[in-house]
Protein backbone atom coordinates (compact mmCIF):
# COMPACT_ATOMS: atom_id res chain seq x y z
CA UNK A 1 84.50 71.50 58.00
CA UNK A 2 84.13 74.85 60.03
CA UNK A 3 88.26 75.32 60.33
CA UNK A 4 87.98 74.79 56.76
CA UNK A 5 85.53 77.54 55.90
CA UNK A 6 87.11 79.83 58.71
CA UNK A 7 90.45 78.93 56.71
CA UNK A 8 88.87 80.08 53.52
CA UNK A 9 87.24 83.18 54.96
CA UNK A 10 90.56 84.67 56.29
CA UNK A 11 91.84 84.15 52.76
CA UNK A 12 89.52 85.43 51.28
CA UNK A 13 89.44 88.78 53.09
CA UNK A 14 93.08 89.00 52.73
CA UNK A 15 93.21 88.83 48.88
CA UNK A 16 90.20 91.60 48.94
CA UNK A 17 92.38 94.02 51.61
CA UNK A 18 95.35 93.64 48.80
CA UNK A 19 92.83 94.01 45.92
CA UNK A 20 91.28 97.31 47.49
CA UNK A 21 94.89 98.37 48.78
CA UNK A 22 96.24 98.11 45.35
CA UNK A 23 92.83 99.52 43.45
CA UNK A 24 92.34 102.85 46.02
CA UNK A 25 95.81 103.26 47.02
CA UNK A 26 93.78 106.03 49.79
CA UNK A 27 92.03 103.23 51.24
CA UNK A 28 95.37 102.25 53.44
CA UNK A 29 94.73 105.72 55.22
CA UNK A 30 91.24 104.67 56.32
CA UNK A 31 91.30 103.50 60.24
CA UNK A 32 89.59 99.92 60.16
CA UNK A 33 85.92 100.56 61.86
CA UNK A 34 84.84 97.77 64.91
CA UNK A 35 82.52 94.81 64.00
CA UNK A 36 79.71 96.50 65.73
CA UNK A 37 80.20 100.02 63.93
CA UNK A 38 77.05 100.25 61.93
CA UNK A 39 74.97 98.63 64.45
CA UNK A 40 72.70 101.15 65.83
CA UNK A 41 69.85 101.42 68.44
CA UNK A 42 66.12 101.21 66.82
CA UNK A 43 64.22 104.38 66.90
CA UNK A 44 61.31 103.32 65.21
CA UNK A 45 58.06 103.69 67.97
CA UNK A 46 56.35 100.93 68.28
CA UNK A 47 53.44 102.78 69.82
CA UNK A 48 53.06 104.63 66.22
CA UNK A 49 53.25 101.41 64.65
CA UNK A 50 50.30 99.99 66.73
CA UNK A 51 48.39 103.22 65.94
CA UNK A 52 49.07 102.75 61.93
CA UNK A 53 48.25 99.27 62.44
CA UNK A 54 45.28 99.67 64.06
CA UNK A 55 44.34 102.38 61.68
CA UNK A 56 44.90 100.40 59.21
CA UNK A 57 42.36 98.13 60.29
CA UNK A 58 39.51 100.49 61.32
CA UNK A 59 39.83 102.35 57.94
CA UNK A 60 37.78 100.03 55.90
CA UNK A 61 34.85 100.24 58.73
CA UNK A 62 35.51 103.87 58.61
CA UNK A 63 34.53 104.13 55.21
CA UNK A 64 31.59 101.92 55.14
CA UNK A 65 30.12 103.86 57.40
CA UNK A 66 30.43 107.32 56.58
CA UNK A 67 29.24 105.89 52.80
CA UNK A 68 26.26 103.83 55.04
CA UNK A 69 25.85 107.56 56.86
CA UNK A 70 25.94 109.58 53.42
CA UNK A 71 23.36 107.01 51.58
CA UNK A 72 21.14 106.96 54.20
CA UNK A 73 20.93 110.80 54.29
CA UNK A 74 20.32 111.29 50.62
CA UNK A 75 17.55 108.38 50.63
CA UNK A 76 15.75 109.27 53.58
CA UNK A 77 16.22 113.05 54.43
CA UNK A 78 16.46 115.03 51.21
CA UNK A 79 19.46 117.00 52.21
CA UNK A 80 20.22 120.59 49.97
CA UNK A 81 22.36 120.45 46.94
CA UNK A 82 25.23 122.37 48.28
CA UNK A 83 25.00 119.58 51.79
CA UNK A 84 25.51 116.97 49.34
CA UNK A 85 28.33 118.42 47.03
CA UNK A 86 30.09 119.31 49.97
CA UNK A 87 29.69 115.75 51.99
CA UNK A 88 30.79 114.17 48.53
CA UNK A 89 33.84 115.88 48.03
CA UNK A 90 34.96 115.89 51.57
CA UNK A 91 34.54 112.17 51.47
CA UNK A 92 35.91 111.22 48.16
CA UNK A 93 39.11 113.51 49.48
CA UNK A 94 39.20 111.84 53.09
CA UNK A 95 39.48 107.78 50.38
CA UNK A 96 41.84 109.53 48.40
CA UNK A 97 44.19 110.49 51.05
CA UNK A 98 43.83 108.11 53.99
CA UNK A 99 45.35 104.88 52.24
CA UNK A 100 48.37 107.12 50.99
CA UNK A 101 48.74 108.66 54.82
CA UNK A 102 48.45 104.73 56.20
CA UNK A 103 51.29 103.64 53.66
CA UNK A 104 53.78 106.26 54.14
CA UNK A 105 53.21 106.64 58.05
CA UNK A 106 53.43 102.59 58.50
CA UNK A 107 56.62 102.10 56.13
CA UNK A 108 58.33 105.51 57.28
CA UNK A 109 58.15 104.46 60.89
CA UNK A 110 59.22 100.56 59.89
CA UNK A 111 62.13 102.16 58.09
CA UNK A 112 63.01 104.70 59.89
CA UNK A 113 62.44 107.06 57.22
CA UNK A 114 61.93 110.89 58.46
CA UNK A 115 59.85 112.06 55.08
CA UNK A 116 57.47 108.81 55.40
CA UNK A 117 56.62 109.52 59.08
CA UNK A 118 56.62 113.58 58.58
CA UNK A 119 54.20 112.98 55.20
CA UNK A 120 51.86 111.17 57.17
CA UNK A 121 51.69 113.54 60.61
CA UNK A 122 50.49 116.45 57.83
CA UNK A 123 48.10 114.01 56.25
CA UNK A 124 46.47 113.79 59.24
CA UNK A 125 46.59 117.55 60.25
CA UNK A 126 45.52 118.35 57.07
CA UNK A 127 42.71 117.00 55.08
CA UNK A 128 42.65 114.39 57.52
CA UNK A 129 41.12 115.76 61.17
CA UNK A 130 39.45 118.74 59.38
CA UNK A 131 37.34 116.62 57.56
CA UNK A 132 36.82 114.24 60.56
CA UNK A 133 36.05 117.58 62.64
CA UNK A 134 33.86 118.51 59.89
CA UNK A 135 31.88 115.11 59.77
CA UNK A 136 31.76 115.42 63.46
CA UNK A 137 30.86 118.90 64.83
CA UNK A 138 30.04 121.35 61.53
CA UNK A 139 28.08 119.59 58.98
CA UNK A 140 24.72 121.04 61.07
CA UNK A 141 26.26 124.77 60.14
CA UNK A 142 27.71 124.49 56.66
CA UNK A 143 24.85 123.70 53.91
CA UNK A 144 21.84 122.50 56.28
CA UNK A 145 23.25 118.93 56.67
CA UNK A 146 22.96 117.23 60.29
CA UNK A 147 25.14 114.61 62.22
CA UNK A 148 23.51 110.78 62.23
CA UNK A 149 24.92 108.86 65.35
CA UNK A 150 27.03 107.13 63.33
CA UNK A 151 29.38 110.47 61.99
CA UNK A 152 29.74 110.35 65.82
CA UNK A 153 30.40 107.40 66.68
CA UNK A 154 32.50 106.29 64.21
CA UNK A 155 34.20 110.21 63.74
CA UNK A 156 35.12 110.52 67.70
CA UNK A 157 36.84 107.21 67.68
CA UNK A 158 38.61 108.41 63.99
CA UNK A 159 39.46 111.69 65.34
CA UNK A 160 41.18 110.56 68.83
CA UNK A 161 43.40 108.14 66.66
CA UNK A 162 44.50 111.07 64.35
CA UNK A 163 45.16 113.22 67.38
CA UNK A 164 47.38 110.47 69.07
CA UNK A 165 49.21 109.38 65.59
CA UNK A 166 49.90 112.88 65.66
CA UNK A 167 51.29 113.69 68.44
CA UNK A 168 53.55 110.31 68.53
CA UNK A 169 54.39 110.91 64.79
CA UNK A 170 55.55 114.32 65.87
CA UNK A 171 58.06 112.60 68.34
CA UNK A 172 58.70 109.84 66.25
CA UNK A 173 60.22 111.91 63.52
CA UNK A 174 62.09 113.85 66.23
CA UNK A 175 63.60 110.91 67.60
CA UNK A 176 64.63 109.63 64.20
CA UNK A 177 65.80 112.71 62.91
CA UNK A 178 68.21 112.93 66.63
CA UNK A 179 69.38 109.28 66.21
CA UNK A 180 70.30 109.70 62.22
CA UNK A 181 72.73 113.24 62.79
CA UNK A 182 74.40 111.51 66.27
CA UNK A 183 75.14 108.56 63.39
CA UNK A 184 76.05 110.78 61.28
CA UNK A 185 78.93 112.37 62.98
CA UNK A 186 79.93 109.70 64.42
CA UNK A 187 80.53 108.41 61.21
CA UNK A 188 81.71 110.88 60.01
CA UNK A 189 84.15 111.50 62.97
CA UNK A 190 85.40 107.83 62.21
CA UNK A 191 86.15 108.05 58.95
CA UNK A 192 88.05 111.02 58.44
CA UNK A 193 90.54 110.56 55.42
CA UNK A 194 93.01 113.13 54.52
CA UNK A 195 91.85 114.21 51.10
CA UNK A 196 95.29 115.70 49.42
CA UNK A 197 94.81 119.14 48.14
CA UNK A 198 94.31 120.12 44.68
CA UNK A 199 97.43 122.14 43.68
């Protein structure tokens, strides 16, 4: 049965080499390429992938508790009108952004796409760490708020994952970008076809 299908295979290819021969009448000037041509060496960082993944997974216990954090202020503490505005928009910006950032960053890097993993290193420098910085060090100086020891707790261990995913993004997309112009040119070194020019 497999001589068979081997049989058939060769046959197969040879009728589509005359086919494509006959159709592109160019393509008998292309140099066939070697079976492991397009195979090429995975770039994607695996270390970036663990930090997306586990960001991925703290985010939800993130948001609970700045929201546990921002109730518990405005029940118990009274804080000023421009404290609250400001803590509101912050956070409703910091939910809008982070599941965007967590998509692009975790499907860039799995793909090996350079906007996906570039997208989501600015995410995170910006609204991303400001408004973890903010949560964490300023809201005592901007609008009379204060920091519970939850912003801390839960904002030191946010804001040391956004400064690593940073910095291994940064590489990451480096790294990609290096990998994609050496295939590139190689491909494009291997597949050189005299183009006839137009008289």
């Amino acid at each position: 049965m497999r001589e068979f299908r081997d049989t058939v295979k060769i046959k197969w290819d040879d009728k589509l080499e005359r086919l494509s021969k006959y159709l592109y009448p160019e393509y008998s000037t292309v140099k066939p390429l070697k079976e492991d041509f397009y195979a090429h060496e995975i770039v994607a960082s695996l270390p970036f992938q663990m930090l997306m993944y586990i960001n991925i997974l703290l985010f939800p216990i993130y948001l609970f508790g700045s929201l546990a954090s921002f109730f518990w202020k405005m029940k118990w503490t009274h804080i000023s009108g421009w404290s609250f505005y400001q803590t509101s928009i912050l956070l409703l910006m910091f939910t809008t952004c982070e599941p965007i950032r967590l998509w692009i960053g975790f499907h860039g890097n799995k793909n090996e796409h350079v906007p996906g993993v570039s997208g989501s290193v600015l995410f995170a420098c910006f609204p991303q760490l400001p408004v973890t910085l903010f949560y964490l060090f300023l809201q005592e100086f901007c609008g009379g708020g204060f920091t519970t020891p939850l912003d801390y707790a839960i904002n030191i261990v946010y804001a040391s994952l956004l400064f690593a995913e940073i910095i291994l993004g940064y590489y990451t997309a480096k790294k990609i970008v290096q990998a994609q112009m050496t295939q590139f040119f190689t491909t494009f070194e291997t597949t050189k076809v005299n183009i006839p020019k137009a008289a």
